[in-house]
C-alpha atoms as a PDB file:
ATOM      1  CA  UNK A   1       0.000   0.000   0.000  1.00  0.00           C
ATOM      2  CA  UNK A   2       1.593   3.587  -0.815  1.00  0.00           C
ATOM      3  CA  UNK A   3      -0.080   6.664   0.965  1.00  0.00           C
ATOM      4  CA  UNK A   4      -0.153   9.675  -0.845  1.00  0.00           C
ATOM      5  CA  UNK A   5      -1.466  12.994   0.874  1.00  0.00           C
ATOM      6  CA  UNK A   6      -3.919  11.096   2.969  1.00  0.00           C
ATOM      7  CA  UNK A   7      -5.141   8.632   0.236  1.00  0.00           C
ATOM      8  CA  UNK A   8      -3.872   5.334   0.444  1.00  0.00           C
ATOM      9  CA  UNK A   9      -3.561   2.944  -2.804  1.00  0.00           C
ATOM     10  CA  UNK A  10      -3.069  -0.135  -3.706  1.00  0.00           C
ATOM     11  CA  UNK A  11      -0.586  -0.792  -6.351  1.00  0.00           C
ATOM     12  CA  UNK A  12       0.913  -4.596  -7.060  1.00  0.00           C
ATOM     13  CA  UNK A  13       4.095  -5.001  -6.175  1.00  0.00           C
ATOM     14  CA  UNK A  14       5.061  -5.961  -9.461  1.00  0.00           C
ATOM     15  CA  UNK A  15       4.387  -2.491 -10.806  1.00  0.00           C
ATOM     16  CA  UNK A  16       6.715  -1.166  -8.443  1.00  0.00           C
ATOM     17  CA  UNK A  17       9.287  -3.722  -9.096  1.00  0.00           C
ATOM     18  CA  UNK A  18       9.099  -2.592 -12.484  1.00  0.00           C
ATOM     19  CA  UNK A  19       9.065   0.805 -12.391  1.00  0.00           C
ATOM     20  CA  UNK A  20      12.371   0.465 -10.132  1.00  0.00           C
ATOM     21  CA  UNK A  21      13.758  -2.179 -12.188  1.00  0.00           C
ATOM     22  CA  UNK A  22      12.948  -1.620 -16.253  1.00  0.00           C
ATOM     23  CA  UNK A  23      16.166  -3.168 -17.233  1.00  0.00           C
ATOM     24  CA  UNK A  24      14.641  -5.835 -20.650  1.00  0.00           C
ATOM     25  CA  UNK A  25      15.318  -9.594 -19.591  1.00  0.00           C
ATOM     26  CA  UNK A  26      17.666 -10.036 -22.357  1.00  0.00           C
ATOM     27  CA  UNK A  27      19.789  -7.082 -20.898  1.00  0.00           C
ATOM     28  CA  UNK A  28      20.032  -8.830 -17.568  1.00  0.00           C
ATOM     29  CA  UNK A  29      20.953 -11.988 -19.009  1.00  0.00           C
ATOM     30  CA  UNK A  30      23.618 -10.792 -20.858  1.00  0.00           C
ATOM     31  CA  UNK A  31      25.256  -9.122 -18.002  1.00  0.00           C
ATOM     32  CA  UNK A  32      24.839 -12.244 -16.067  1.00  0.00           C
ATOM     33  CA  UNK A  33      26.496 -14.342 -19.034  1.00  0.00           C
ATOM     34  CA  UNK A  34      29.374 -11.730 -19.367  1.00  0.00           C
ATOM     35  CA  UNK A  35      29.813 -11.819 -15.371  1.00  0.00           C
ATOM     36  CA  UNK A  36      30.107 -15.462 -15.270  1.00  0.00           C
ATOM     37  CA  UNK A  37      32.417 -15.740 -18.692  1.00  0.00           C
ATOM     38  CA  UNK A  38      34.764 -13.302 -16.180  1.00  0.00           C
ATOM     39  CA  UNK A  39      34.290 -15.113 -12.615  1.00  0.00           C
ATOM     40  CA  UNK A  40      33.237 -18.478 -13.595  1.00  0.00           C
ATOM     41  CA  UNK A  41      30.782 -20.578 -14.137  1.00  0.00           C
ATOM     42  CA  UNK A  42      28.877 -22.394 -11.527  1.00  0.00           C
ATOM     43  CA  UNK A  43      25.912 -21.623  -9.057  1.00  0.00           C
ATOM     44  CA  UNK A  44      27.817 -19.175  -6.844  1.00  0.00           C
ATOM     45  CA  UNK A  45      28.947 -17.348  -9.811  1.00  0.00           C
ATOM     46  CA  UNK A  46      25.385 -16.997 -11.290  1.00  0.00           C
ATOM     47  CA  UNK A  47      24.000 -15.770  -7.757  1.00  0.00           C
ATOM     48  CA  UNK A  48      26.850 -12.925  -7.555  1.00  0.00           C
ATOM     49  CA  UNK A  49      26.392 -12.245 -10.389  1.00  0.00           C
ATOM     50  CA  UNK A  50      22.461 -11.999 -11.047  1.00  0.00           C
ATOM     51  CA  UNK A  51      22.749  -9.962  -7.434  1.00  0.00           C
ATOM     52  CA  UNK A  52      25.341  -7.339  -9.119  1.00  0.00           C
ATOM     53  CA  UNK A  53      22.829  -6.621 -12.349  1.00  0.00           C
ATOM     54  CA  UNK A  54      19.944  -6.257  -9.554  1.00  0.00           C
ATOM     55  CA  UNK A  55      21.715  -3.383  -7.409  1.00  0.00           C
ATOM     56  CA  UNK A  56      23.259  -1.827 -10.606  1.00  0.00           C
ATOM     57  CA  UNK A  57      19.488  -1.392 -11.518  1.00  0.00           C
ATOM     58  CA  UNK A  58      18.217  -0.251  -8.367  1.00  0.00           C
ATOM     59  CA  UNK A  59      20.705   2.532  -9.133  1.00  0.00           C
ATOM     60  CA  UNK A  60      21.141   3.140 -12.748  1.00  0.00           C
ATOM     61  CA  UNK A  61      18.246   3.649 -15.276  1.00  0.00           C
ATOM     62  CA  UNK A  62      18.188   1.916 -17.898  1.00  0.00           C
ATOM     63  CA  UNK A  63      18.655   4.532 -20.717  1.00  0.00           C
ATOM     64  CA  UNK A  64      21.976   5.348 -18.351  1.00  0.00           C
ATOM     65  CA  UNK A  65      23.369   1.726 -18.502  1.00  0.00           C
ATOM     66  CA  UNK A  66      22.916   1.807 -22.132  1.00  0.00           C
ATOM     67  CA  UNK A  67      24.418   4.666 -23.159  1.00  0.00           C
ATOM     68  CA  UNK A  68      27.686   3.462 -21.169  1.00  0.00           C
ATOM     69  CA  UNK A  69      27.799   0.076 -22.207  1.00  0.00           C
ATOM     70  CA  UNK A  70      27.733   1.976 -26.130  1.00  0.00           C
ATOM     71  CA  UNK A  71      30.213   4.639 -24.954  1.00  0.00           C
ATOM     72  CA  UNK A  72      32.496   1.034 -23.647  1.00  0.00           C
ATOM     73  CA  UNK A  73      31.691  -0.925 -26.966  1.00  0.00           C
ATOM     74  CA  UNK A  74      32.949   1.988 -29.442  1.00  0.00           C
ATOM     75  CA  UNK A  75      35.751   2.491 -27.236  1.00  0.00           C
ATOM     76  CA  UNK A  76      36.777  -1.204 -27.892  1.00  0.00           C
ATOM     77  CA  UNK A  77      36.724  -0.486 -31.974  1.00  0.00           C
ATOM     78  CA  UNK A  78      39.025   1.516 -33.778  1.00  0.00           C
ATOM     79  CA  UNK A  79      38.886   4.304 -36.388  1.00  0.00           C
ATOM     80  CA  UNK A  80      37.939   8.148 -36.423  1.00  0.00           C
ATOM     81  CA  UNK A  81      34.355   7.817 -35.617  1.00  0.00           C
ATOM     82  CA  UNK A  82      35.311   5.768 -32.527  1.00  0.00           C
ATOM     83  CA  UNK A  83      37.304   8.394 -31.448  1.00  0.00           C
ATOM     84  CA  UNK A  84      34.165  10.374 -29.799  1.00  0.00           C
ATOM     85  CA  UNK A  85      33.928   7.975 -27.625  1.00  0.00           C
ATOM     86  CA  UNK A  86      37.311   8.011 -26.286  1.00  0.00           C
ATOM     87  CA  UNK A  87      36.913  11.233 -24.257  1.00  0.00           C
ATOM     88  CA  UNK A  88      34.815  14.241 -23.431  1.00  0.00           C
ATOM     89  CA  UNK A  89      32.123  14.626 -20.686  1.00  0.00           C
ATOM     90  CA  UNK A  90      29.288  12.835 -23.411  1.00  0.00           C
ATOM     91  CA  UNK A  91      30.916   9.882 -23.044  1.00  0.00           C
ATOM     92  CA  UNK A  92      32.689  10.075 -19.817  1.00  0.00           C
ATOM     93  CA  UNK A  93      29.263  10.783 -18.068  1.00  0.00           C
ATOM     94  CA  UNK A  94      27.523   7.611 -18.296  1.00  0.00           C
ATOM     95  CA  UNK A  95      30.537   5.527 -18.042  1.00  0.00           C
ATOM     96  CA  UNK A  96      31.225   6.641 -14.846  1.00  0.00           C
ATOM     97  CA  UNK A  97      27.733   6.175 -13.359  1.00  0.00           C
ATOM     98  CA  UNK A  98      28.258   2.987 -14.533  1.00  0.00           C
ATOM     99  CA  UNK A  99      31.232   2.206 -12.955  1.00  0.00           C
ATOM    100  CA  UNK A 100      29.995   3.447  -9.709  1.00  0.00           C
ATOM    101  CA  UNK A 101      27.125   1.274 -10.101  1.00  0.00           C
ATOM    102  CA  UNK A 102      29.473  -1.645 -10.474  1.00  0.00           C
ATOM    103  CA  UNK A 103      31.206  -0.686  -7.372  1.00  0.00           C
ATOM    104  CA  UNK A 104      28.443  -0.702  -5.096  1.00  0.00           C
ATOM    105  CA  UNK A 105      27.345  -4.211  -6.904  1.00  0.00           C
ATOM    106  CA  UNK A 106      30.452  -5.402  -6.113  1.00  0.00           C
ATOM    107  CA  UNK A 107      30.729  -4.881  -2.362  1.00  0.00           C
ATOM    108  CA  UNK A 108      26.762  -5.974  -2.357  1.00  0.00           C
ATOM    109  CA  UNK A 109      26.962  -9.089  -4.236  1.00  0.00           C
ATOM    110  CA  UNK A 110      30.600 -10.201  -4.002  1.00  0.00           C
END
């Protein structure tokens, strides 16, 4: 139940979930699959890892994680378009919310 100036409502907890949490399936999973490609594979790993993608989204919209993981793709390719991505506060910006993220998912979930 949330109460609002007096009024109290009922809203599914799954709404809420989602409205905190709007990171796609697919995007999870990768992470997960990338995590455990780095850590290694096997139950623990997936747990850790499945925790870290959980508390970077209770931090980091969506649109936010995306742009970084971009910014960290093009940074990985070479040739004069990449080169936009290599510096400047555009790109610097989300990759650094992202890395915090990751911090705080690390000392969470591992």
């Amino acid at each position: 139940m949330i109460r609002l100036a007096g009024l109290s409502l009922l809203v599914p907890a799954a709404a809420i979930a989602q409205a905190v949490n709007d990171y796609p399936t697919a995007t999870r999973a990768e992470y997960v699959m990338t995590c455990m490609a780095v850590n290694g594979e096997n139950p623990d790993t997936l747990a850790r890892c499945s925790c870290a993608i959980d508390a970077i989204a209770a931090v980091l919209p969506h649109e936010r994680y995306v742009a970084a993981e971009t910014v960290l793709r093009m940074r990985q390719t070479s040739g004069e378009r990449s080169g936009l991505f290599r510096s400047g506060a555009a790109a610097d910006g989300p990759v650094a919310d992202l890395r915090r993220a990751e911090a705080e998912a690390e000392v969470l979930c591992f």
